[in-house]
PDB file of N, CA and C in Angstrom:
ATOM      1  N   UNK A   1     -35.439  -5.146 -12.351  1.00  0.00           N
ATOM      2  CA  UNK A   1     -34.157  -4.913 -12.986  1.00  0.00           C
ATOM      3  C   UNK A   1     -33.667  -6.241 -13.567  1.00  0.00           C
ATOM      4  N   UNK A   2     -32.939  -5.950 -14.843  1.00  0.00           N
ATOM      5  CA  UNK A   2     -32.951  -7.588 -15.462  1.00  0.00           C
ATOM      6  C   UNK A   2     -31.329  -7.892 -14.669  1.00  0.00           C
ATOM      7  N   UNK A   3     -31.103  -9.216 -15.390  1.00  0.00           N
ATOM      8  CA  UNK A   3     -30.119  -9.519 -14.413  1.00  0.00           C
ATOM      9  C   UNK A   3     -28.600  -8.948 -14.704  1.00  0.00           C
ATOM     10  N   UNK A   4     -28.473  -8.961 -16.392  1.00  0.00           N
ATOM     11  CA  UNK A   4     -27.239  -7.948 -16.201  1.00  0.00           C
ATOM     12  C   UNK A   4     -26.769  -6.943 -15.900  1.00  0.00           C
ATOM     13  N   UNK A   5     -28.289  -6.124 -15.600  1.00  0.00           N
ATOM     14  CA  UNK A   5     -28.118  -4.771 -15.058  1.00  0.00           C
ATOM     15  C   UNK A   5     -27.561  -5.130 -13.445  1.00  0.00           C
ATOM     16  N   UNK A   6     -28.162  -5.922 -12.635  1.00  0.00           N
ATOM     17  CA  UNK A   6     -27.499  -5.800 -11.308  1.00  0.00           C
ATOM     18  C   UNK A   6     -26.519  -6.473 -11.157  1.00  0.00           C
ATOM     19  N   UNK A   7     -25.878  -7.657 -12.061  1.00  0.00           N
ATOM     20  CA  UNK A   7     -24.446  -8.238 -12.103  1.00  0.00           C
ATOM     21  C   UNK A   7     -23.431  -6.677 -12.435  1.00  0.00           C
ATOM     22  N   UNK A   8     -24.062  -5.825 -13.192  1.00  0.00           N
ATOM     23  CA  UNK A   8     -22.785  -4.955 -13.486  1.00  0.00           C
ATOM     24  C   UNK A   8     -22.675  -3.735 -11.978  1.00  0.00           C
ATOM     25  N   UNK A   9     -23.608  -4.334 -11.473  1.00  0.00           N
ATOM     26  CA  UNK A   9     -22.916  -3.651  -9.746  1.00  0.00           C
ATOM     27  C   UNK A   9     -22.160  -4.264  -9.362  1.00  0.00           C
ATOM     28  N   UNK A  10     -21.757  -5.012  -9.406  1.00  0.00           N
ATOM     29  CA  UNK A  10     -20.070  -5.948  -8.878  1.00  0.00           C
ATOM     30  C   UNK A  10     -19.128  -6.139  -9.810  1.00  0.00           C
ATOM     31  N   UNK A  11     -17.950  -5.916  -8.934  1.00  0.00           N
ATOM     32  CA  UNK A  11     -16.675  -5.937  -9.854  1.00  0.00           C
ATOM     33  C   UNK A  11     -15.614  -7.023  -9.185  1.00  0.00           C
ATOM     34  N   UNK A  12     -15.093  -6.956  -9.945  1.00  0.00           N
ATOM     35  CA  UNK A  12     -13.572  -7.585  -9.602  1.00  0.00           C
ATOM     36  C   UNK A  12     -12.908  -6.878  -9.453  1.00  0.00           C
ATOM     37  N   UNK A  13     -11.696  -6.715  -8.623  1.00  0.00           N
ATOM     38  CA  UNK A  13     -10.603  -6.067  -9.169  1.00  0.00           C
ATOM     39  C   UNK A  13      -9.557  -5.795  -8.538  1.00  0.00           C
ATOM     40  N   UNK A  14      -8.535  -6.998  -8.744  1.00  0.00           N
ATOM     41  CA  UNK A  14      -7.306  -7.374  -7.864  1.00  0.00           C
ATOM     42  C   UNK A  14      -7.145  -6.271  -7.369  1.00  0.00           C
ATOM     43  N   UNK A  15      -7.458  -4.918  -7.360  1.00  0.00           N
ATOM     44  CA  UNK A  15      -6.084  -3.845  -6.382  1.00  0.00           C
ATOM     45  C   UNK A  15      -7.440  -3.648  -5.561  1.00  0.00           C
ATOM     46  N   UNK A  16      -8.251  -3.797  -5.808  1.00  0.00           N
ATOM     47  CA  UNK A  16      -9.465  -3.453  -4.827  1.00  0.00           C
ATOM     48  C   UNK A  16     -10.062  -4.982  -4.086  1.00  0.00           C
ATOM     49  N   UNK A  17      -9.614  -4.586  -2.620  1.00  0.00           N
ATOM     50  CA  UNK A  17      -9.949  -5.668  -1.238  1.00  0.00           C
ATOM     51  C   UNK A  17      -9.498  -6.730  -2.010  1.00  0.00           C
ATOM     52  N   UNK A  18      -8.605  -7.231  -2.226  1.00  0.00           N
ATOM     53  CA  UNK A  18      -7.679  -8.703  -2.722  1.00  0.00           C
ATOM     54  C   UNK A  18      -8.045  -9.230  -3.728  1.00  0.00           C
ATOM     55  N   UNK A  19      -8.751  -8.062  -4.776  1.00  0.00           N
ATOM     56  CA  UNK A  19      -9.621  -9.125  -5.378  1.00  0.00           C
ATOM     57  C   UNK A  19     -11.308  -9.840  -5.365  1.00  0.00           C
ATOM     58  N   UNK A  20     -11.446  -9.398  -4.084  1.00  0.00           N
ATOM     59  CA  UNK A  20     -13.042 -10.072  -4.014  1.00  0.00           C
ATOM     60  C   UNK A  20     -14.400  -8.917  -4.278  1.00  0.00           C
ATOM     61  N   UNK A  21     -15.382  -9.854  -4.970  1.00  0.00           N
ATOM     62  CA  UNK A  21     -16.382  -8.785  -5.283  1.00  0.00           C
ATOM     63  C   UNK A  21     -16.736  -8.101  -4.740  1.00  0.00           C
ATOM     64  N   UNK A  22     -16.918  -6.519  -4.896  1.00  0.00           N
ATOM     65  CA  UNK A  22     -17.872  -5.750  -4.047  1.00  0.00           C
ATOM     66  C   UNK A  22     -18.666  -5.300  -5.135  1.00  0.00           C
ATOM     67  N   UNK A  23     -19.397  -4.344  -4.213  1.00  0.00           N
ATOM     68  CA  UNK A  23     -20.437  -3.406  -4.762  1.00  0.00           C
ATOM     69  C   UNK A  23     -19.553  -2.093  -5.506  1.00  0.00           C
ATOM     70  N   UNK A  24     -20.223  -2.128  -6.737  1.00  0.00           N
ATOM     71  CA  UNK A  24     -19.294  -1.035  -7.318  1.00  0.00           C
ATOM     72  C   UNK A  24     -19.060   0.347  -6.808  1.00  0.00           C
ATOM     73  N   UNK A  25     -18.051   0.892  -7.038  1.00  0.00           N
ATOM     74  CA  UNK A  25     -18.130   2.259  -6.008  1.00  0.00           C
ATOM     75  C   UNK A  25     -17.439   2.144  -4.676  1.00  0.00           C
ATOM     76  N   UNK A  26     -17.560   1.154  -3.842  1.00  0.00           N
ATOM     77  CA  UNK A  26     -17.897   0.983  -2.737  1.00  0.00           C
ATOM     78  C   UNK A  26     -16.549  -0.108  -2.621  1.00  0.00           C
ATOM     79  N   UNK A  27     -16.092  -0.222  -1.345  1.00  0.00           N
ATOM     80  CA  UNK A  27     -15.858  -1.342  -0.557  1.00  0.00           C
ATOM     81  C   UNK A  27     -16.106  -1.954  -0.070  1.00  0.00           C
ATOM     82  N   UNK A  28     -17.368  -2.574  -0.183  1.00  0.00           N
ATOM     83  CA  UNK A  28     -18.295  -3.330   0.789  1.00  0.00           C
ATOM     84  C   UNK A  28     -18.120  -4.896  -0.151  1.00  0.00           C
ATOM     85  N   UNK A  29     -17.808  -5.925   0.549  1.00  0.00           N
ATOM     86  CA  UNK A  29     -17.835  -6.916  -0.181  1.00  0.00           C
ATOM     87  C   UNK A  29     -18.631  -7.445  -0.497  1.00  0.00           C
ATOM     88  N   UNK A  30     -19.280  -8.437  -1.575  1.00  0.00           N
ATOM     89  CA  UNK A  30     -20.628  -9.663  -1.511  1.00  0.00           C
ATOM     90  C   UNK A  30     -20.645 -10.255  -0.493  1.00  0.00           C
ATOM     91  N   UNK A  31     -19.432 -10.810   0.317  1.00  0.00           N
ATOM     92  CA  UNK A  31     -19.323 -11.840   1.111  1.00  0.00           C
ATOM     93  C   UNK A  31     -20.048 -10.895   2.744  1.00  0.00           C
ATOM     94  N   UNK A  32     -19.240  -9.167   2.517  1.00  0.00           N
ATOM     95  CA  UNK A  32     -20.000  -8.807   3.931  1.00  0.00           C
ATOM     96  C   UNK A  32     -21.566  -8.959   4.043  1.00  0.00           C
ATOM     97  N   UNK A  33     -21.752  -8.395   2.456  1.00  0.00           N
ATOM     98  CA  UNK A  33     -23.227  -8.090   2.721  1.00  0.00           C
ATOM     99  C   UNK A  33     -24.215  -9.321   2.719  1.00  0.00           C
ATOM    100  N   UNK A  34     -23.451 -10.672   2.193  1.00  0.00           N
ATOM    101  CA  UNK A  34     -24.406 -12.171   2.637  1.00  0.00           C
ATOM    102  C   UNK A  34     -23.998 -12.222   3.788  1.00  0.00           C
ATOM    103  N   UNK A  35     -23.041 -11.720   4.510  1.00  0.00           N
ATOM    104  CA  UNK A  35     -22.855 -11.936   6.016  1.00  0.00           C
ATOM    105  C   UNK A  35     -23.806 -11.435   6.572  1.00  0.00           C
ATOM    106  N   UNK A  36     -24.226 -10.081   6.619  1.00  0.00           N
ATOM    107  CA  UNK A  36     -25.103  -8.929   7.275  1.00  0.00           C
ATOM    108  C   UNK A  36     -26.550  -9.900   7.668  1.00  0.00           C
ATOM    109  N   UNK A  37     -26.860 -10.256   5.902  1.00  0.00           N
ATOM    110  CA  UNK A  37     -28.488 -11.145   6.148  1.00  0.00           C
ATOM    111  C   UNK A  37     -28.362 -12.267   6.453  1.00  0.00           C
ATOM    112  N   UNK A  38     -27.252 -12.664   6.824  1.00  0.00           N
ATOM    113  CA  UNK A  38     -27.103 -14.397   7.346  1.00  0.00           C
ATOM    114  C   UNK A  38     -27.285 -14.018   8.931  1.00  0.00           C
ATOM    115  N   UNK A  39     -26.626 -13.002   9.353  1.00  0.00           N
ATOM    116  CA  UNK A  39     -26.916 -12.880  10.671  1.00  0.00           C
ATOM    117  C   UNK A  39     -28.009 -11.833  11.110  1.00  0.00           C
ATOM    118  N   UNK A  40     -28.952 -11.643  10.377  1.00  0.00           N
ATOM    119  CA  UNK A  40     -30.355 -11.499  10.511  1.00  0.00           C
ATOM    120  C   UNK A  40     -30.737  -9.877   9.817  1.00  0.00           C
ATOM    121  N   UNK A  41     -29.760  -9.203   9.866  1.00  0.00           N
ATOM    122  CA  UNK A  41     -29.963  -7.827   9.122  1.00  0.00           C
ATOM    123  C   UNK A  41     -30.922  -7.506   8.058  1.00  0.00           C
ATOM    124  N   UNK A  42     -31.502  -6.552   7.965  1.00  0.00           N
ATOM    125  CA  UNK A  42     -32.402  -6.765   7.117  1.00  0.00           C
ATOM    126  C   UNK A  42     -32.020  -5.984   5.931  1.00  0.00           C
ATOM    127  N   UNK A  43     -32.918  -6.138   4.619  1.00  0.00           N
ATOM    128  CA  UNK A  43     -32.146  -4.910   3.570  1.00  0.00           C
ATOM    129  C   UNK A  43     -31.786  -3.796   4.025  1.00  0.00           C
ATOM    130  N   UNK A  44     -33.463  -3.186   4.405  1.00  0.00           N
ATOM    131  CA  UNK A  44     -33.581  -1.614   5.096  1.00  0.00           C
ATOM    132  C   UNK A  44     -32.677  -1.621   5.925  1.00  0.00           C
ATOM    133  N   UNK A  45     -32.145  -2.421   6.878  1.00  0.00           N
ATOM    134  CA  UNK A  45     -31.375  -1.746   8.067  1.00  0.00           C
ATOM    135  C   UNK A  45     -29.739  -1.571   7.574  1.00  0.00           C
ATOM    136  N   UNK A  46     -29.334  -2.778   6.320  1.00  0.00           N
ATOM    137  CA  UNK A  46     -27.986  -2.281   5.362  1.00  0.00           C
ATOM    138  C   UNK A  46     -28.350  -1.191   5.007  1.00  0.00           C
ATOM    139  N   UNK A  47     -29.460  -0.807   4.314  1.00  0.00           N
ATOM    140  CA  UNK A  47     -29.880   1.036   3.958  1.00  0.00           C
ATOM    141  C   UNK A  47     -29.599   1.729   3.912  1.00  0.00           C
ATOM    142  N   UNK A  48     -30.009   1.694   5.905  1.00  0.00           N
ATOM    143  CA  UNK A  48     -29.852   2.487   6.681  1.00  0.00           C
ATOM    144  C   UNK A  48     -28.340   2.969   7.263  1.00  0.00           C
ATOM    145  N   UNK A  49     -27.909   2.185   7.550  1.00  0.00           N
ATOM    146  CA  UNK A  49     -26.592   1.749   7.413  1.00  0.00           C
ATOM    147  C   UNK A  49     -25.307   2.368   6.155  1.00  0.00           C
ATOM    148  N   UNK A  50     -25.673   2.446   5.770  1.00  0.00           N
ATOM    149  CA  UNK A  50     -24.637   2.199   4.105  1.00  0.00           C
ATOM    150  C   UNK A  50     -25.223   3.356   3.828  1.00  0.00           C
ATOM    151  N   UNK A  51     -25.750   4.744   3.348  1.00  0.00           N
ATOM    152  CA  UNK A  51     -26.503   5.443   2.297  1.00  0.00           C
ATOM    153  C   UNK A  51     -26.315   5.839   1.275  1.00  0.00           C
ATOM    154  N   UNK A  52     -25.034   5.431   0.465  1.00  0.00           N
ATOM    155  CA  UNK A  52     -24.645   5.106  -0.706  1.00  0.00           C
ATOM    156  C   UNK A  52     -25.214   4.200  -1.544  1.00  0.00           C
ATOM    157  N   UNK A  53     -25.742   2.903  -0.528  1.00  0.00           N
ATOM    158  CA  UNK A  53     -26.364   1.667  -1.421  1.00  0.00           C
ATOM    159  C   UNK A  53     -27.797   1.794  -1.311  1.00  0.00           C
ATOM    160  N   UNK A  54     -28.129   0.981  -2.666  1.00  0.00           N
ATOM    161  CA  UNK A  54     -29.380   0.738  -3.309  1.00  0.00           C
ATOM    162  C   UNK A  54     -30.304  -0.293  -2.625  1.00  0.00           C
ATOM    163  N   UNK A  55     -31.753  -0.875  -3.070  1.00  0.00           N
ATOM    164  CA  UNK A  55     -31.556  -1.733  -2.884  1.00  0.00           C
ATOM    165  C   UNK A  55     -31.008  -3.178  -3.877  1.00  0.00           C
ATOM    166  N   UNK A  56     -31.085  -2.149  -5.121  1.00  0.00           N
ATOM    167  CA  UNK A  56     -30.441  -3.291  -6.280  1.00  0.00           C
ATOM    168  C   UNK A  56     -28.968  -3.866  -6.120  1.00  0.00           C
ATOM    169  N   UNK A  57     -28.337  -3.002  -5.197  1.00  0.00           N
ATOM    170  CA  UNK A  57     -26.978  -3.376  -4.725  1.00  0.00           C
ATOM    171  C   UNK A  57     -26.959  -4.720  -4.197  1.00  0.00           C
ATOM    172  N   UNK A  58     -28.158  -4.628  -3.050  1.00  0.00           N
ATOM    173  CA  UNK A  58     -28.009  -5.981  -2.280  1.00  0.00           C
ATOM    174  C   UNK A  58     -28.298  -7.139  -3.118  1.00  0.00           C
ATOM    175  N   UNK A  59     -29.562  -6.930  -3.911  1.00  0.00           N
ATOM    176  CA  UNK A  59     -29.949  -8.117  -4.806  1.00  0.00           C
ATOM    177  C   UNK A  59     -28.960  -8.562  -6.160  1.00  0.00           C
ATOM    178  N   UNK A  60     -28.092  -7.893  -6.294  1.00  0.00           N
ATOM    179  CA  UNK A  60     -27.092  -7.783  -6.979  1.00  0.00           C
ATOM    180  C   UNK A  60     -25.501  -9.216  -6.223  1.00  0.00           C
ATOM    181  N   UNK A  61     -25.876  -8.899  -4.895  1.00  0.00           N
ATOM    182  CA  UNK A  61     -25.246  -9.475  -4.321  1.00  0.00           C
ATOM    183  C   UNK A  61     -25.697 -10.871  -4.240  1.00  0.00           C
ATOM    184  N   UNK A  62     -26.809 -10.658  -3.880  1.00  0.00           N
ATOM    185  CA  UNK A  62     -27.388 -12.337  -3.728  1.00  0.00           C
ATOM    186  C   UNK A  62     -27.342 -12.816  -4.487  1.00  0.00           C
ATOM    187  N   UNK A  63     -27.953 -12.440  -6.705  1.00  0.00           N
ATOM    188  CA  UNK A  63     -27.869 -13.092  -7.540  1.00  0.00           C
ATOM    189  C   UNK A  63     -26.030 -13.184  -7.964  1.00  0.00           C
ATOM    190  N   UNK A  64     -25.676 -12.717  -7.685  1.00  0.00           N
ATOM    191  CA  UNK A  64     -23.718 -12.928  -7.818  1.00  0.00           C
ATOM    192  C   UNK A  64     -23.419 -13.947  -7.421  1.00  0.00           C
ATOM    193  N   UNK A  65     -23.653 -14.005  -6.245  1.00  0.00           N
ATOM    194  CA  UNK A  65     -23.349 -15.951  -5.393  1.00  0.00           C
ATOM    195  C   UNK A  65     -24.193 -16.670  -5.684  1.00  0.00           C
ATOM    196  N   UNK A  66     -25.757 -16.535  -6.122  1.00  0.00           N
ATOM    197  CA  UNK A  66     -26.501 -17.305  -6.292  1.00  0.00           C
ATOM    198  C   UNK A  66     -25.456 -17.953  -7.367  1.00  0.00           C
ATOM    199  N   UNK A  67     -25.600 -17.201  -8.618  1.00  0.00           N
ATOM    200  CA  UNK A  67     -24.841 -17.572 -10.004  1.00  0.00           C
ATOM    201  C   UNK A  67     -23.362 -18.139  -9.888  1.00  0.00           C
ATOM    202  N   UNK A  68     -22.712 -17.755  -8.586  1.00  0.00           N
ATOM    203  CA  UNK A  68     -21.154 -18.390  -8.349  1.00  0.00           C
ATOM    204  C   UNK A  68     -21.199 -19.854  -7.937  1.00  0.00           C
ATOM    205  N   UNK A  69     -22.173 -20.155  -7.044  1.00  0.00           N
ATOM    206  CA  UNK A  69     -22.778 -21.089  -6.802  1.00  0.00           C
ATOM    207  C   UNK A  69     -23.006 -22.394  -7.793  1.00  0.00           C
ATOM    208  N   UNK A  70     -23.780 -21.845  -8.727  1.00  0.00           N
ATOM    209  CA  UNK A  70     -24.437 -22.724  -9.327  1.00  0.00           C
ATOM    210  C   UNK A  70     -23.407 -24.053 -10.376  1.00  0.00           C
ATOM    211  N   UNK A  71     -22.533 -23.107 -10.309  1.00  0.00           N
ATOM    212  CA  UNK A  71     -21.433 -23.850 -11.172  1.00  0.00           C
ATOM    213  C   UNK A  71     -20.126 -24.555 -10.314  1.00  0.00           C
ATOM    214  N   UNK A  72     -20.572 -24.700  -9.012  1.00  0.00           N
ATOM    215  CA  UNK A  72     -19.766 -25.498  -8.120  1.00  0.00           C
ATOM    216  C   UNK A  72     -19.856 -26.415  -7.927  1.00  0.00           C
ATOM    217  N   UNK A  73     -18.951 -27.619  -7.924  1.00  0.00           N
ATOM    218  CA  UNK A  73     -19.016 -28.937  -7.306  1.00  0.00           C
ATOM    219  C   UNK A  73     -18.681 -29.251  -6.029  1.00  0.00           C
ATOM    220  N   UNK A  74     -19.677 -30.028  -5.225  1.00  0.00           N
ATOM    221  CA  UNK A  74     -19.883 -30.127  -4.246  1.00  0.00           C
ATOM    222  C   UNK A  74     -19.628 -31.485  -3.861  1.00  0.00           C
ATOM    223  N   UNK A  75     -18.741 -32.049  -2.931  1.00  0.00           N
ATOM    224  CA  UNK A  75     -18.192 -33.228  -2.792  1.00  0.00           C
ATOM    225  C   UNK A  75     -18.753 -33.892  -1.430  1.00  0.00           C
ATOM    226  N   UNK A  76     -19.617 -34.543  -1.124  1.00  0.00           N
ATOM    227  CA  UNK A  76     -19.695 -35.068   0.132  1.00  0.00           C
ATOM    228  C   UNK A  76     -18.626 -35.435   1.054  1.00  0.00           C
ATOM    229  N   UNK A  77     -18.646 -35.114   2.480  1.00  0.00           N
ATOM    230  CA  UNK A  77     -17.249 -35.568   2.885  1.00  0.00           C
ATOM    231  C   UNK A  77     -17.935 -36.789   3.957  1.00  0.00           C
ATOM    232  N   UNK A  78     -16.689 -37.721   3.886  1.00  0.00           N
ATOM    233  CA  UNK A  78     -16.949 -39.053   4.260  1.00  0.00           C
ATOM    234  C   UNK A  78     -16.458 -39.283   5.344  1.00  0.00           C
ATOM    235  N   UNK A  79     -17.204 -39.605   6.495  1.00  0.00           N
ATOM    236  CA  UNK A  79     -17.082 -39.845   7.819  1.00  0.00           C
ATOM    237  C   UNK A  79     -16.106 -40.985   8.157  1.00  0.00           C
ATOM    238  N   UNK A  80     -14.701 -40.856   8.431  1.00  0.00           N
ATOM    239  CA  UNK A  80     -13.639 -41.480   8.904  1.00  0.00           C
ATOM    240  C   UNK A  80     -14.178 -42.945   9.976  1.00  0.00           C
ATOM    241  N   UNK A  81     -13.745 -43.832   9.661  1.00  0.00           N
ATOM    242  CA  UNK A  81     -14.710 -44.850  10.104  1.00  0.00           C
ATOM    243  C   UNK A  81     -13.489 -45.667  11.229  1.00  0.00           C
TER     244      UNK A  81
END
Protein backbone atom coordinates (compact mmCIF):
# COMPACT_ATOMS: atom_id res chain seq x y z
CA UNK A 1 0.00 0.00 0.00
CA UNK A 2 1.64 3.32 -1.02
CA UNK A 3 2.02 5.74 1.59
CA UNK A 4 -0.82 8.10 1.06
CA UNK A 5 -3.13 5.48 0.99
CA UNK A 6 -2.34 4.50 4.72
CA UNK A 7 -1.71 8.23 5.95
CA UNK A 8 -5.45 8.73 4.85
CA UNK A 9 -6.35 6.18 7.75
CA UNK A 10 -5.66 8.86 10.29
CA UNK A 11 -7.35 11.88 11.02
CA UNK A 12 -7.38 14.78 13.02
CA UNK A 13 -10.12 16.11 14.45
CA UNK A 14 -10.49 18.47 17.37
CA UNK A 15 -14.10 17.09 18.49
CA UNK A 16 -12.74 13.62 18.18
CA UNK A 17 -10.39 12.41 21.51
CA UNK A 18 -8.89 16.18 21.91
CA UNK A 19 -7.72 16.26 18.80
CA UNK A 20 -5.18 13.44 18.59
CA UNK A 21 -4.77 11.03 15.68
CA UNK A 22 -6.65 7.97 15.43
CA UNK A 23 -7.50 5.40 13.14
CA UNK A 24 -10.26 6.51 10.98
CA UNK A 25 -13.63 5.27 11.97
CA UNK A 26 -12.47 4.35 15.16
CA UNK A 27 -11.30 5.78 18.46
CA UNK A 28 -8.32 4.16 18.90
CA UNK A 29 -5.45 6.56 19.02
CA UNK A 30 -1.77 6.35 17.14
CA UNK A 31 -0.36 6.95 20.45
CA UNK A 32 -2.55 3.69 21.94
CA UNK A 33 -1.69 1.59 19.26
CA UNK A 34 2.44 2.54 19.48
CA UNK A 35 1.66 1.88 23.06
CA UNK A 36 0.17 -1.74 22.48
CA UNK A 37 3.68 -2.72 20.40
CA UNK A 38 5.92 -0.87 22.74
CA UNK A 39 4.67 -3.08 25.38
CA UNK A 40 5.10 -6.16 23.37
CA UNK A 41 1.63 -6.77 21.60
CA UNK A 42 1.77 -8.04 18.52
CA UNK A 43 -0.15 -6.87 15.20
CA UNK A 44 -2.27 -10.15 15.17
CA UNK A 45 -3.07 -9.95 18.78
CA UNK A 46 -4.36 -5.82 18.13
CA UNK A 47 -6.42 -7.97 15.36
CA UNK A 48 -7.57 -9.96 17.42
CA UNK A 49 -8.46 -7.58 19.72
CA UNK A 50 -9.95 -4.65 17.68
CA UNK A 51 -11.99 -6.55 14.59
CA UNK A 52 -12.73 -3.50 12.93
CA UNK A 53 -8.93 -2.92 12.23
CA UNK A 54 -6.76 -3.80 9.39
CA UNK A 55 -3.53 -4.56 9.26
CA UNK A 56 -2.87 -1.33 7.17
CA UNK A 57 -4.39 0.50 10.13
CA UNK A 58 -1.49 -0.37 12.30
CA UNK A 59 1.19 0.40 9.66
CA UNK A 60 -0.58 3.48 9.04
CA UNK A 61 0.14 4.25 12.54
CA UNK A 62 3.71 3.61 12.65
CA UNK A 63 4.41 5.50 9.29
CA UNK A 64 2.26 8.66 10.94
CA UNK A 65 4.85 9.03 13.83
CA UNK A 66 7.50 7.73 11.87
CA UNK A 67 6.76 10.96 9.50
CA UNK A 68 5.78 13.22 12.80
CA UNK A 69 9.00 12.41 13.94
CA UNK A 70 11.11 13.17 11.33
CA UNK A 71 10.56 16.83 11.36
CA UNK A 72 11.35 17.25 15.10
CA UNK A 73 14.04 18.90 16.86
CA UNK A 74 15.65 17.23 19.34
CA UNK A 75 17.63 19.10 22.02
CA UNK A 76 20.11 17.31 24.22
CA UNK A 77 19.51 17.96 27.83
CA UNK A 78 22.48 19.01 29.87
CA UNK A 79 23.42 17.46 33.04
CA UNK A 80 23.25 20.19 35.90
CA UNK A 81 26.77 20.26 37.14
Amino acid sequence: MERNQLLERIVVNPKLMVGKPVIKGTRLTVQYILNLLAHGETIDEILQEYKGLKKEDILACLLYASETLENTTFMPLVEAV
